[in-house]
N, C-alpha and C. Protein backbone atom coordinates (compact mmCIF):
# COMPACT_ATOMS: atom_id res chain seq x y z
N UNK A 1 -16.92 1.14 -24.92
CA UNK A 1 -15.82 0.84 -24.02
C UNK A 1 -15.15 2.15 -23.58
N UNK A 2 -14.68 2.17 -22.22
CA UNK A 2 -14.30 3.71 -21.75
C UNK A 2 -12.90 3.69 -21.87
N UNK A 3 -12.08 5.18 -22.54
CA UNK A 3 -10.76 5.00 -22.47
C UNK A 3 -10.46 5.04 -21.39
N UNK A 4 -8.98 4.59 -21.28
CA UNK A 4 -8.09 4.23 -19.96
C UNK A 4 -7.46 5.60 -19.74
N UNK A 5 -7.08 5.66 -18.79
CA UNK A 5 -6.61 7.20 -18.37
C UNK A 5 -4.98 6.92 -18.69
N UNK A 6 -4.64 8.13 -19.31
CA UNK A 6 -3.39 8.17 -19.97
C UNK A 6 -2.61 8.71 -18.68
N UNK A 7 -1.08 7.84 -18.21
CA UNK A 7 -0.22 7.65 -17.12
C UNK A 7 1.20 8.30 -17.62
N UNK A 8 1.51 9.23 -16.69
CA UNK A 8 3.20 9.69 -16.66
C UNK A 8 3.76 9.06 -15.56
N UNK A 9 4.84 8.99 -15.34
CA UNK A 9 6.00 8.64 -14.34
C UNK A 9 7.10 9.51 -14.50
N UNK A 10 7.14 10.11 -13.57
CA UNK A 10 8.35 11.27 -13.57
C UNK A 10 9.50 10.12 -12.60
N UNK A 11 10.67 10.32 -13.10
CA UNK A 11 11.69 9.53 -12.02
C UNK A 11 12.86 11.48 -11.92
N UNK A 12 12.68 11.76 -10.54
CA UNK A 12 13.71 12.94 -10.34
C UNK A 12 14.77 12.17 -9.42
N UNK A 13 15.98 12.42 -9.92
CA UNK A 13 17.05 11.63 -9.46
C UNK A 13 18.16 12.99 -9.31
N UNK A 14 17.71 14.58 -9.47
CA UNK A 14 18.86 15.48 -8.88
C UNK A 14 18.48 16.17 -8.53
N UNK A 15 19.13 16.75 -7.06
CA UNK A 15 18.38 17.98 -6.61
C UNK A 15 18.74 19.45 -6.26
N UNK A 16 19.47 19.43 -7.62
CA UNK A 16 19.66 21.30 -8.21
C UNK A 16 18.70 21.91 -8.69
N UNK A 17 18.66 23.17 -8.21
CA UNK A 17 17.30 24.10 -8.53
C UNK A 17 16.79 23.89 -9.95
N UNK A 18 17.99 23.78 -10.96
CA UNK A 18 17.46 23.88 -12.74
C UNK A 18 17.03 22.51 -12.98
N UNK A 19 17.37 21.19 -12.32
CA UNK A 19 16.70 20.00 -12.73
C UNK A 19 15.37 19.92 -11.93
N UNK A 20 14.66 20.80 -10.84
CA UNK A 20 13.64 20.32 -10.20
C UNK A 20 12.34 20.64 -11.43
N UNK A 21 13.14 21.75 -12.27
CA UNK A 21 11.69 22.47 -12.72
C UNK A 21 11.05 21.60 -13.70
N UNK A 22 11.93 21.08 -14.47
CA UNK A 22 11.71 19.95 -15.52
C UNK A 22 10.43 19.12 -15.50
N UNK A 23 10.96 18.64 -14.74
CA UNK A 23 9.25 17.34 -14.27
C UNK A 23 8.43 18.36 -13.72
N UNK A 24 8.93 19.62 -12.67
CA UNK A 24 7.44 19.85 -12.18
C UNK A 24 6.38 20.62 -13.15
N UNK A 25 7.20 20.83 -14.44
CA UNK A 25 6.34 21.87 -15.02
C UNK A 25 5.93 20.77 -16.35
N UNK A 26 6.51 19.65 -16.45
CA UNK A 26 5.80 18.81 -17.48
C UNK A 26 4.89 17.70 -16.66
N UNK A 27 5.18 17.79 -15.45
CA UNK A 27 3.99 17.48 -14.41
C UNK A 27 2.70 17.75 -14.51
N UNK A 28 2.83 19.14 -14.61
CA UNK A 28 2.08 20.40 -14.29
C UNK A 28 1.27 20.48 -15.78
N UNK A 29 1.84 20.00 -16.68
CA UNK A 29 1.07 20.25 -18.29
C UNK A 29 0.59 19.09 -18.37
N UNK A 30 0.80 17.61 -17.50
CA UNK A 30 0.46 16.68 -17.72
C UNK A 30 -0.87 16.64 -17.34
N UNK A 31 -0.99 16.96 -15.99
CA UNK A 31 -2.05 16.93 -14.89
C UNK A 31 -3.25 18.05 -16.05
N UNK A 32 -2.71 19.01 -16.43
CA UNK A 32 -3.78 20.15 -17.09
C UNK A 32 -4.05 19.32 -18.44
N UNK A 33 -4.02 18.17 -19.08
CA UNK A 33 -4.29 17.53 -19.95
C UNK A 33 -5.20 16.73 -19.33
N UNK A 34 -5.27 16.37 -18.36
CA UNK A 34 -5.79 15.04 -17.70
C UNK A 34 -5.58 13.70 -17.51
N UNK A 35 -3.58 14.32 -17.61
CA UNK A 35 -2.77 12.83 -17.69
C UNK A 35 -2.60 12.12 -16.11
N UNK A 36 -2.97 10.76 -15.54
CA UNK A 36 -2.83 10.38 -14.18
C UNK A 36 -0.95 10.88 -13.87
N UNK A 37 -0.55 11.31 -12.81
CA UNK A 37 1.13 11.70 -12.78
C UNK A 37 1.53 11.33 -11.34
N UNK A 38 2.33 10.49 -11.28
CA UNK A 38 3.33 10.11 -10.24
C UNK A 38 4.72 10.29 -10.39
N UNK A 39 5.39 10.83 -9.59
CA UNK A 39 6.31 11.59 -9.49
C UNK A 39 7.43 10.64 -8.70
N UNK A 40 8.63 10.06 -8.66
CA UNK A 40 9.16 9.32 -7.87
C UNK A 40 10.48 10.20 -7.58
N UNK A 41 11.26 10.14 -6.38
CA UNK A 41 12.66 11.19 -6.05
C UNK A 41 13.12 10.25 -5.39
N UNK A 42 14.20 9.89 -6.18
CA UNK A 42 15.54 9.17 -5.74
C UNK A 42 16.84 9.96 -6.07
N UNK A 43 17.92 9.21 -5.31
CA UNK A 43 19.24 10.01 -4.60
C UNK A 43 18.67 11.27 -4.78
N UNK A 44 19.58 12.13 -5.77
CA UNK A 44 19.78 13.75 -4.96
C UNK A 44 18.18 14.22 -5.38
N UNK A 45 17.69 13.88 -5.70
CA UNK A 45 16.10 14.24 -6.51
C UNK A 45 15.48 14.60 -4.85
N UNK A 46 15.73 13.46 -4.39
CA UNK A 46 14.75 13.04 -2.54
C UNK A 46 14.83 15.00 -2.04
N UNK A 47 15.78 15.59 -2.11
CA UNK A 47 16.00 16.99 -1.42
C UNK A 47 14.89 17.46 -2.22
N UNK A 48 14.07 17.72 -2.91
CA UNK A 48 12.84 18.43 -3.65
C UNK A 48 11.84 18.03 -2.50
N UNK A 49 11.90 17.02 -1.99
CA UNK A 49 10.90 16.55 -1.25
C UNK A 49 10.77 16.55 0.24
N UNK A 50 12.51 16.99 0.55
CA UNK A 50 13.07 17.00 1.78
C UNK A 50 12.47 18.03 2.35
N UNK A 51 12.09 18.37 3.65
CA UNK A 51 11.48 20.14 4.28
C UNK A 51 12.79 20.45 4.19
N UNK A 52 13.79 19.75 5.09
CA UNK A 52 15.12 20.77 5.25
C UNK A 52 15.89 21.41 4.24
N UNK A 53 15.94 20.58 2.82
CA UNK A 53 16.23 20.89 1.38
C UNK A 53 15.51 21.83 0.27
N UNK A 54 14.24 21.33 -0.06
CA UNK A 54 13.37 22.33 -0.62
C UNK A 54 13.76 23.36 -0.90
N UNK A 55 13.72 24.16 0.41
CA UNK A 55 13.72 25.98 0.07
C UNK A 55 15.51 26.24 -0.09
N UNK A 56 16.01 25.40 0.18
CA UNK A 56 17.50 25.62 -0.12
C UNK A 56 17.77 24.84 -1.41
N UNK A 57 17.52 25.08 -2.53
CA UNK A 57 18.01 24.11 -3.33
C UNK A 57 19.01 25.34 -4.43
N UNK A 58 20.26 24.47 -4.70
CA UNK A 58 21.44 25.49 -5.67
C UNK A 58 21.53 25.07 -7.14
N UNK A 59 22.01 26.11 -7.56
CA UNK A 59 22.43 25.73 -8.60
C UNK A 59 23.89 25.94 -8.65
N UNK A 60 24.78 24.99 -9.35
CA UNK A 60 26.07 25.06 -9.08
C UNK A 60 26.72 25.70 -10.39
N UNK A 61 27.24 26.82 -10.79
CA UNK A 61 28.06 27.04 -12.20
C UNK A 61 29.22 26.06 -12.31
N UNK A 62 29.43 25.46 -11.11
CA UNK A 62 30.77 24.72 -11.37
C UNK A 62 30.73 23.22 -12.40
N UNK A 63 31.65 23.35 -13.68
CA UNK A 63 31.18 22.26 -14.69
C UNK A 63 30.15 22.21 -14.88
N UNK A 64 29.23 22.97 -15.01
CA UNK A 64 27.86 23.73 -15.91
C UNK A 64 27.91 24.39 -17.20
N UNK A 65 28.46 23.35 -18.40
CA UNK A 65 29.01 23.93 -19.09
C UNK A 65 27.95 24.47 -20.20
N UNK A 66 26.25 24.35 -19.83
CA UNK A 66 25.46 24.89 -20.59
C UNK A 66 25.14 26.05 -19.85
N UNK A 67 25.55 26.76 -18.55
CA UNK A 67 25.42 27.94 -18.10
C UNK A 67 25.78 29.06 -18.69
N UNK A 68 25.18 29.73 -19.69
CA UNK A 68 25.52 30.74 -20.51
C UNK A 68 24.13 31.85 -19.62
N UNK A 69 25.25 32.79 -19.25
CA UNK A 69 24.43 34.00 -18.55
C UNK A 69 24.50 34.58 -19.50
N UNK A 70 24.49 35.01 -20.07
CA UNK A 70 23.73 35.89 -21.72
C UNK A 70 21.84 35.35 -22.24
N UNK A 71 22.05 33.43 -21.87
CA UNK A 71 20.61 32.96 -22.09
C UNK A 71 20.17 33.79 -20.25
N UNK A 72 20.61 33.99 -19.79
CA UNK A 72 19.75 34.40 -18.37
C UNK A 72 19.86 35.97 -18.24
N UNK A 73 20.33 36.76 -19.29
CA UNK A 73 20.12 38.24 -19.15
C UNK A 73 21.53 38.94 -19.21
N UNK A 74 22.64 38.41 -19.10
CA UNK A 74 23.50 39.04 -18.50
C UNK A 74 24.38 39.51 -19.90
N UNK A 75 25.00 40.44 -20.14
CA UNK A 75 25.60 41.12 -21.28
C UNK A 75 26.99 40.34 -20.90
N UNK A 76 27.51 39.07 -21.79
CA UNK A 76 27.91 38.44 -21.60
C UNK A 76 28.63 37.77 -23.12
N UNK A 77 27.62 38.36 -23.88
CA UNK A 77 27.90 37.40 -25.23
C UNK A 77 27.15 36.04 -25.25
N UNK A 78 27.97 35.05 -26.14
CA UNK A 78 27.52 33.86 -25.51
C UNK A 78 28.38 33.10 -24.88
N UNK A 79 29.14 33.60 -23.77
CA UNK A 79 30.27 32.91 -23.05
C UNK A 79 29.59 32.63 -21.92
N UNK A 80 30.02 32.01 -21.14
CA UNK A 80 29.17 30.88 -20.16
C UNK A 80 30.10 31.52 -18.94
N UNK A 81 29.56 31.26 -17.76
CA UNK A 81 30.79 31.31 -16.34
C UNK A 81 32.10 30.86 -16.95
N UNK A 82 33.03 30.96 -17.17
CA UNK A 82 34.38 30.11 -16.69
C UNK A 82 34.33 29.04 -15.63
N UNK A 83 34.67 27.97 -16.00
CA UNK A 83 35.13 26.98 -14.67
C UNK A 83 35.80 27.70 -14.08
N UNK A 84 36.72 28.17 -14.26
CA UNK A 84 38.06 28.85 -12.84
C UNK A 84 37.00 30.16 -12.14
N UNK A 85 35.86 30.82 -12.63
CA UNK A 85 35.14 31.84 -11.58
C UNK A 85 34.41 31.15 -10.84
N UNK A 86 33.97 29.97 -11.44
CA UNK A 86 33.01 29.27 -10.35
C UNK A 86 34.05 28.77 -9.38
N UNK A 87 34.79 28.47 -9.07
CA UNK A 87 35.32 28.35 -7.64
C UNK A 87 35.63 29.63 -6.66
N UNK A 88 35.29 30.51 -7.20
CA UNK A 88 35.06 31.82 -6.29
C UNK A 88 34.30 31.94 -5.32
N UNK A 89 34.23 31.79 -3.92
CA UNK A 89 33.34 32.42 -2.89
C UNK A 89 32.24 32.87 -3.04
N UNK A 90 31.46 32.29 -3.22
CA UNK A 90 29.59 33.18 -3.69
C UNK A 90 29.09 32.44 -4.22
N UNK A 91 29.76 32.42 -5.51
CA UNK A 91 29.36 31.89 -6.83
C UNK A 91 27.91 31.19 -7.19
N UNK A 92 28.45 30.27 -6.33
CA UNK A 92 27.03 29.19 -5.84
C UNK A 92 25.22 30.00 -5.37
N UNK A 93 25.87 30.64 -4.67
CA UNK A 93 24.67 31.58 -4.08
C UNK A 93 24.67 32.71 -5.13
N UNK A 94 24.97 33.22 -5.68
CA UNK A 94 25.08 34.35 -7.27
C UNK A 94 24.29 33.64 -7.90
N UNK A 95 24.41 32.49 -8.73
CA UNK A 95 23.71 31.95 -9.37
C UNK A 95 22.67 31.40 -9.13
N UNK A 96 22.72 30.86 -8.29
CA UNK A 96 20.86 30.42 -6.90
C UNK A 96 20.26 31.89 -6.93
N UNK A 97 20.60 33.03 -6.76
CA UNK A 97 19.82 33.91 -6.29
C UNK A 97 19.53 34.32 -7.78
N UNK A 98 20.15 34.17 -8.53
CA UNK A 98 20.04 35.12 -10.30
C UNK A 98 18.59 34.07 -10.74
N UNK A 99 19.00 32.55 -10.76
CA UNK A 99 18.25 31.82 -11.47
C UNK A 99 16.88 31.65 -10.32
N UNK A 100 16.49 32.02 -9.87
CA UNK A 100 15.34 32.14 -8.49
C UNK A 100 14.65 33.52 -8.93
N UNK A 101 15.85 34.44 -8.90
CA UNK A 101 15.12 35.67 -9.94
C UNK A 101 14.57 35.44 -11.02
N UNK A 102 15.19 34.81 -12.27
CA UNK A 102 14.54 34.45 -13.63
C UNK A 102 13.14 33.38 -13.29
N UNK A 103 13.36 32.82 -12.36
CA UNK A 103 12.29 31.79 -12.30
C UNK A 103 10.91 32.89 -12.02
N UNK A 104 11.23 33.61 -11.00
CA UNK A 104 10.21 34.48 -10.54
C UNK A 104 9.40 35.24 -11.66
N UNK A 105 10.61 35.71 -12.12
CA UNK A 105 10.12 36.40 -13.51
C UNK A 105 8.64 36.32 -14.62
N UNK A 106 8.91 34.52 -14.59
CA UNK A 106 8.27 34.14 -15.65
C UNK A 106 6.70 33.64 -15.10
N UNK A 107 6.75 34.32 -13.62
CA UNK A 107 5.85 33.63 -12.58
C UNK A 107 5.54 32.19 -12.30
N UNK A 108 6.53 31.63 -12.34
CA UNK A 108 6.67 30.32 -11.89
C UNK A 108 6.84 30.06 -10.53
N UNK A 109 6.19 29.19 -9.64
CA UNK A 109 5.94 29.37 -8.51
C UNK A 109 7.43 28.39 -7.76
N UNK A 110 7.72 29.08 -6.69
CA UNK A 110 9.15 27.99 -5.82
C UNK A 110 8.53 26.40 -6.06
N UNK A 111 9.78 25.58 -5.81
CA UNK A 111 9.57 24.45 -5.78
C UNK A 111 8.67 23.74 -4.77
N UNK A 112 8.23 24.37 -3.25
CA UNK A 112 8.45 23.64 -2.60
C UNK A 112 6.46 24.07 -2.61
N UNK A 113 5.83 25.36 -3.41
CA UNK A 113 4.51 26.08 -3.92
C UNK A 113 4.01 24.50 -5.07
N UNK A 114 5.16 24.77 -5.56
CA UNK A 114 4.58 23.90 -6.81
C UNK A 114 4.29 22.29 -6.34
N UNK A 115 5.00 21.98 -5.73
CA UNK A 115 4.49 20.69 -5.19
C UNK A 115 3.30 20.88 -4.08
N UNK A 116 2.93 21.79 -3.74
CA UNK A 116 1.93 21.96 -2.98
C UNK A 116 0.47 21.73 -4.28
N UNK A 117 0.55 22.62 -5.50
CA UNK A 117 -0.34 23.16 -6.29
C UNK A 117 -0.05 21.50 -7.31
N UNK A 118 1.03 20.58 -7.77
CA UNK A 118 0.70 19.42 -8.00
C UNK A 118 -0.23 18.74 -7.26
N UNK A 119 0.55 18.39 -5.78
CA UNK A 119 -0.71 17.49 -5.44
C UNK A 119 -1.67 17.40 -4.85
N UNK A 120 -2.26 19.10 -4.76
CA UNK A 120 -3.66 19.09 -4.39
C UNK A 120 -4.38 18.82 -6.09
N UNK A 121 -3.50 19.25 -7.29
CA UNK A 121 -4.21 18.96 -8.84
C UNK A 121 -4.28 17.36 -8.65
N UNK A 122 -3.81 16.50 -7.53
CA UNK A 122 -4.24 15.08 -7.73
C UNK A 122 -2.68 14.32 -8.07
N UNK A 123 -1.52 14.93 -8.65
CA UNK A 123 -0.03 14.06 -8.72
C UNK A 123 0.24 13.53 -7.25
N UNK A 124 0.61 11.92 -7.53
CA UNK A 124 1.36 11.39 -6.54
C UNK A 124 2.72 11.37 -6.19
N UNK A 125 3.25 12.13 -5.13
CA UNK A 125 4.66 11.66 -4.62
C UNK A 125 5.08 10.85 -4.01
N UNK A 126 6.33 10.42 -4.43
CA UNK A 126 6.82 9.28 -3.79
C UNK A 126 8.02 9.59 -3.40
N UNK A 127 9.02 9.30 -2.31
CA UNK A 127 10.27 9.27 -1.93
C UNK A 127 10.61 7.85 -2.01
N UNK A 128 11.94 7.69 -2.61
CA UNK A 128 12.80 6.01 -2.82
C UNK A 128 13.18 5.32 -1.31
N UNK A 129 12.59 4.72 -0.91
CA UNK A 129 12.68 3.69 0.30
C UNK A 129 14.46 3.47 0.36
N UNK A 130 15.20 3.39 -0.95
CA UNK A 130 16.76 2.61 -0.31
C UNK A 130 17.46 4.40 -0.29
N UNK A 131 17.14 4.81 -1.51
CA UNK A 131 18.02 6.38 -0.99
C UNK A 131 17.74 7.42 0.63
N UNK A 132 16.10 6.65 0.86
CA UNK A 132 15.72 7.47 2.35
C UNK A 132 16.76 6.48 3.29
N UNK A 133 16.61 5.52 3.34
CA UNK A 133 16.92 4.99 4.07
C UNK A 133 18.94 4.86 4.45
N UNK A 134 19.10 4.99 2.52
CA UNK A 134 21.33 5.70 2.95
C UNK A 134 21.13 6.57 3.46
N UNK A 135 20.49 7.73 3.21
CA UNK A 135 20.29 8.93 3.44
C UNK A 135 19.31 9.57 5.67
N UNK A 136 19.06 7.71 5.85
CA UNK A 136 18.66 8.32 6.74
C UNK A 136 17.61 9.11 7.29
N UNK A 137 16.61 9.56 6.10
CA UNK A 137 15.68 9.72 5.97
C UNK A 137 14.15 8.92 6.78
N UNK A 138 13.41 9.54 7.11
CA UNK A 138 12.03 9.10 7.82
C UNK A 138 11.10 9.79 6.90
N UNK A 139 9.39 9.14 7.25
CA UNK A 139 8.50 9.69 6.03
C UNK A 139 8.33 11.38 6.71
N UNK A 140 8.41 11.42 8.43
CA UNK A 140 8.78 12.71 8.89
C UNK A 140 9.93 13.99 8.48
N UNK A 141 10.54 13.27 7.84
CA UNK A 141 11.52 14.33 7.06
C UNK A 141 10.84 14.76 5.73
N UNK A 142 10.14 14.20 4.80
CA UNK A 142 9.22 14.87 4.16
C UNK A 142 8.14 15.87 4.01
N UNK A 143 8.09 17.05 3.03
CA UNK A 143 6.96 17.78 2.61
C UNK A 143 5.81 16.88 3.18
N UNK A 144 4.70 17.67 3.52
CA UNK A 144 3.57 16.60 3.55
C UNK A 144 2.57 16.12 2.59
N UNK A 145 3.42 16.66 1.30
CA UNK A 145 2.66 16.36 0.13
C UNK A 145 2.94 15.29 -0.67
N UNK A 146 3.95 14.50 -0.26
CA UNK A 146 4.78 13.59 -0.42
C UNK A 146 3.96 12.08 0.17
N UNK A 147 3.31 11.25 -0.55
CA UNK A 147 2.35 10.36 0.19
C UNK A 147 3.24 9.73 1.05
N UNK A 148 4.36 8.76 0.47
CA UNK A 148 4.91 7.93 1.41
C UNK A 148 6.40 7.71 0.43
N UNK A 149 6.98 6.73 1.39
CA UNK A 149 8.58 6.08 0.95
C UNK A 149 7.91 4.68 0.20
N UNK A 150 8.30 4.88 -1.07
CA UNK A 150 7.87 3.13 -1.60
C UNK A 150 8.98 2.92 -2.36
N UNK A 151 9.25 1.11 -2.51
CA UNK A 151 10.71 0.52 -3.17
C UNK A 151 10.27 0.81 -4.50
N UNK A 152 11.94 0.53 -5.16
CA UNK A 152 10.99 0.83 -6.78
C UNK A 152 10.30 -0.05 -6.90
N UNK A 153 10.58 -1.15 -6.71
CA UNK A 153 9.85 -2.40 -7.16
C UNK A 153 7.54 -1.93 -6.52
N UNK A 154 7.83 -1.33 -5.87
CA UNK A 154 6.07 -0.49 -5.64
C UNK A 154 6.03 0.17 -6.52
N UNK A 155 6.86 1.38 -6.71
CA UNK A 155 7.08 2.53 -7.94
C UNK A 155 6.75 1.74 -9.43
N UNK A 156 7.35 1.00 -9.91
CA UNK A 156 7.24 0.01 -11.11
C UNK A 156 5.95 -0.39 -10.91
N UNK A 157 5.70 -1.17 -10.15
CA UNK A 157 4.43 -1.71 -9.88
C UNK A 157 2.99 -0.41 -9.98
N UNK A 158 3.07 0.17 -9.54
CA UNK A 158 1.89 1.24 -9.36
C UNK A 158 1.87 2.48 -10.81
N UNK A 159 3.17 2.24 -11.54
CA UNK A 159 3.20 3.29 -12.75
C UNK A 159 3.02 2.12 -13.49
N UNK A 160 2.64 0.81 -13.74
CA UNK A 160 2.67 0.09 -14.71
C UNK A 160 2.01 0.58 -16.22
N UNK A 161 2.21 0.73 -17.22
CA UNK A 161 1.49 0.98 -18.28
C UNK A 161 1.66 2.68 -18.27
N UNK A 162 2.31 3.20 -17.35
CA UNK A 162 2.68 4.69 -17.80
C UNK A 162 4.19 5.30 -18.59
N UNK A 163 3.58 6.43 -19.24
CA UNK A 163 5.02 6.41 -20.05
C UNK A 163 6.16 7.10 -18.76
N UNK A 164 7.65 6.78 -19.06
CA UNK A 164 7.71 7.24 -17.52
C UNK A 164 9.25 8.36 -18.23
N UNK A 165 8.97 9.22 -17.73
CA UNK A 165 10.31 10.02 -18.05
C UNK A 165 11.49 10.52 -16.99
N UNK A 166 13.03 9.98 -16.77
CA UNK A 166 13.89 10.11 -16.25
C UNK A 166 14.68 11.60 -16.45
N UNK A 167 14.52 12.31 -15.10
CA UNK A 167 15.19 13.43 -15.10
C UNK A 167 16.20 13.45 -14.10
């Protein structure tokens, strides 16, 4: 009897630079195992998948209270941003450009590379049919790596029997 091919379900539901990497890189270890991987992006997740979003994606220090720039290089101790600096002018873009640097670093490829290099490895994307649709969204506003807009109730249906992990 032949085994069944072992199934992930990624659900990405935010779309700040430090939550995209999560799924794409346990995506990415899934697929190099020879795990089947479908990927689903609802509310803020959908901008990973968005063209206009993608290459703009932030990271916010504001109420980031695991942002310790000492873990990202910075002679810092282990004190984190302050809430009161993150409302400073920049800030937002300081930390997008620092953590884009560290990403580079470790040669990890942009978000918008890595979904290219998922789903030619064979991962399916999906965009959420009710968040495209608040959002206004068409399957033309999508990466083209992105198969289509399906309800969850397709999403559920098509990951059936996969383990599915919420990021």
């Amino acid at each position: 009897m032949a085994e069944e091919t072992r199934k992930m379900a990624f659900i990405c539901s935010k779309g700040n630079l430090d939550m995209a990497y999560p799924a794409l890189i346990m995506s990415w270890a899934a697929l190099g195992n020879g795990v089947d991987v479908t990927i689903f992006f609802t509310f803020w997740g959908l901008d990973l998948i968005t063209k206009k979003r993608v290459d703009k994606l932030e990271l916010s220090p504001i109420g980031n209270t695991s942002m310790k720039m000492s873990m990202m290089g910075l002679p810092t101790g282990n004190l984190g941003i302050p809430n009161w600096m993150a409302i400073i002018p920049g800030m937002t873009a300081f930390t997008s450009w620092f953590m884009k640097r560290k990403i580079a670093e470790v040669e990890a490829p942009p978000v918008r590379e890595f979904m290219e290099m998922l789903s030619d490895a064979g991962a399916k994307l999906y965009g959420c049919k009710m968040t495209a649709d608040m959002m206004n969204l068409s399957p033309d506003d999508l990466i083209e790596e992105a198969q289509e807009i399906v309800t969850a109730s397709e999403f559920i249906d098509m990951t059936e029997g996969a383990q599915v992990v919420f990021i």
